[in-house]
C-alpha atoms as a PDB file:
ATOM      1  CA  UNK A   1       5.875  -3.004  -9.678  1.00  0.00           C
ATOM      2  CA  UNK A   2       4.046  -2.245 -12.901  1.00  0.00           C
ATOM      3  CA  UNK A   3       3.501  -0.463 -15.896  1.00  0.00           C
ATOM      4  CA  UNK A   4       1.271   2.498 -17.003  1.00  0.00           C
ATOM      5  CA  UNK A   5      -1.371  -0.212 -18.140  1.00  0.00           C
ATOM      6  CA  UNK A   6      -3.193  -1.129 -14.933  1.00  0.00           C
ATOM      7  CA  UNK A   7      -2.664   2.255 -12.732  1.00  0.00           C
ATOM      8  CA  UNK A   8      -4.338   4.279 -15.684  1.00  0.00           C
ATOM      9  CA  UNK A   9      -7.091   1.446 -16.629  1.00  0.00           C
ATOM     10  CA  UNK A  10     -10.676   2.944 -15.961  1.00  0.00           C
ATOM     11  CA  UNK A  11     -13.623   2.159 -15.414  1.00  0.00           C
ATOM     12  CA  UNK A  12     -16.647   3.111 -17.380  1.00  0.00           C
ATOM     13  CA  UNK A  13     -17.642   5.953 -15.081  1.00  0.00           C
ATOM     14  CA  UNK A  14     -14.125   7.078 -16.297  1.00  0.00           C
ATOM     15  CA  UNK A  15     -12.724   6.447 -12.903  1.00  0.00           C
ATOM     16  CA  UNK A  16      -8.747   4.973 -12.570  1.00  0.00           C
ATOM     17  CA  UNK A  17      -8.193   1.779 -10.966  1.00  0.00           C
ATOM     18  CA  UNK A  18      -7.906   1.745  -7.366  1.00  0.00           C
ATOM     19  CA  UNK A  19      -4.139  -0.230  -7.515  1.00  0.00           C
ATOM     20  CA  UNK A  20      -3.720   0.208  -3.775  1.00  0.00           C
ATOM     21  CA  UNK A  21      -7.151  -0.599  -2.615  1.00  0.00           C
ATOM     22  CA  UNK A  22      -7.354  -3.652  -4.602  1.00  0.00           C
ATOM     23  CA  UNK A  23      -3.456  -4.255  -3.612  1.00  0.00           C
ATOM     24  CA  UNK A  24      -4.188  -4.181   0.163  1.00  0.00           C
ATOM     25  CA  UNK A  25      -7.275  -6.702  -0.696  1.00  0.00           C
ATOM     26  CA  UNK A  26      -4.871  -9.447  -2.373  1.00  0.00           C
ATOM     27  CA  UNK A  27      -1.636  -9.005  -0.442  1.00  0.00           C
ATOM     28  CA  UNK A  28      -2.004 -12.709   0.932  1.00  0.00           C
ATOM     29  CA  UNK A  29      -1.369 -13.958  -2.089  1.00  0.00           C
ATOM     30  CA  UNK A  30       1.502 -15.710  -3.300  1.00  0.00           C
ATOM     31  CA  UNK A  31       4.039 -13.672  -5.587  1.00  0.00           C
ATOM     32  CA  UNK A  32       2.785 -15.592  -8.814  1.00  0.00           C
ATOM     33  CA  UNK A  33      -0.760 -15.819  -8.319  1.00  0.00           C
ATOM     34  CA  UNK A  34      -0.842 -11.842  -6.994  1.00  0.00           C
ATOM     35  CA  UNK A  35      -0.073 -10.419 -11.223  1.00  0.00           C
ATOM     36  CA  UNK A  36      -2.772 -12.621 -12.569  1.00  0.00           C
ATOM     37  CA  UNK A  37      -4.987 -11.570  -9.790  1.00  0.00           C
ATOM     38  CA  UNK A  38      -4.312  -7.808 -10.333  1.00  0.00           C
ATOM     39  CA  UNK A  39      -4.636  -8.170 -13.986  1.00  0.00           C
ATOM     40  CA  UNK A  40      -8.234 -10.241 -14.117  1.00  0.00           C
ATOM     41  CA  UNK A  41      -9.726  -7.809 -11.684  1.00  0.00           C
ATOM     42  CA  UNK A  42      -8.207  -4.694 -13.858  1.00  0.00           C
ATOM     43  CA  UNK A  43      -9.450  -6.253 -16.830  1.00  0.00           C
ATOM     44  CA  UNK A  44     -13.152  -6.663 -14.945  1.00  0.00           C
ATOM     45  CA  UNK A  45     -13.234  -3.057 -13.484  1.00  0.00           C
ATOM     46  CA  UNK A  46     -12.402  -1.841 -16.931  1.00  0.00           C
ATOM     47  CA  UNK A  47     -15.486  -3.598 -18.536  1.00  0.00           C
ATOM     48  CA  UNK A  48     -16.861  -3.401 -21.634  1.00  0.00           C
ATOM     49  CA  UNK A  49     -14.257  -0.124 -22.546  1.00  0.00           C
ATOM     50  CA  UNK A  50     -11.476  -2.626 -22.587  1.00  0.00           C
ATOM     51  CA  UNK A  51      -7.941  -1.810 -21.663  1.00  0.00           C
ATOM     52  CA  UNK A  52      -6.220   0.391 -23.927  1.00  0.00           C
ATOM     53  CA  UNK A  53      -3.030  -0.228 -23.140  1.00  0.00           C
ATOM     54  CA  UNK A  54      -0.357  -3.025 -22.409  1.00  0.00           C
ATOM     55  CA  UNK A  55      -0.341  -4.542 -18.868  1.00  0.00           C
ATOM     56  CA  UNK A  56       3.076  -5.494 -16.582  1.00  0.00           C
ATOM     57  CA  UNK A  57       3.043  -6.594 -13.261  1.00  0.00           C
ATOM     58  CA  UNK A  58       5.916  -7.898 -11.452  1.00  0.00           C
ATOM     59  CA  UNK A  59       5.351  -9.524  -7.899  1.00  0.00           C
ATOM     60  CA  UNK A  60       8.583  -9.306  -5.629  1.00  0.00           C
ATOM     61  CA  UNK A  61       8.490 -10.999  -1.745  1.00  0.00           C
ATOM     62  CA  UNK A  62      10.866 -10.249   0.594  1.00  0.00           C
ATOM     63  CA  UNK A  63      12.312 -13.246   3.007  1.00  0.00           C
ATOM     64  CA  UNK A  64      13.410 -12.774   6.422  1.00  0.00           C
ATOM     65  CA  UNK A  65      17.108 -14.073   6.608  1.00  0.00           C
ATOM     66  CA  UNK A  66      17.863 -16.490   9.281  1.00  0.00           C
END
């Protein structure tokens, strides 16, 4: 889950963060090291034009019951 912040970060081309791509590249990470993961590279793709706005990511797992 997350806010506005990192699905309408861009790049410097103008281009919008590619949450799903870069999702499906970190989904074997744990739940807390997944938001600071998403975030950094965000932060990276966005460059030199910054992010503009505020940033919330929230990392659920699901368990199998036994």
């Amino acid at each position: 889950l997350t806010t506005d912040g990192l699905t309408e970060t861009r790049g410097a081309d103008g281009t919008f963060y590619p949450v799903t791509e870069r999702l499906t590249e970190r989904v074997s990470l744990s739940s807390t090291e997944l938001p600071r993961a998403l975030y950094e590279d965000a932060s990276a793709f966005a460059g030199e034009r910054g992010q503009h706005d505020d940033v919330a990511i929230l990392s659920v797992r699901r368990s199998p019951f036994r």
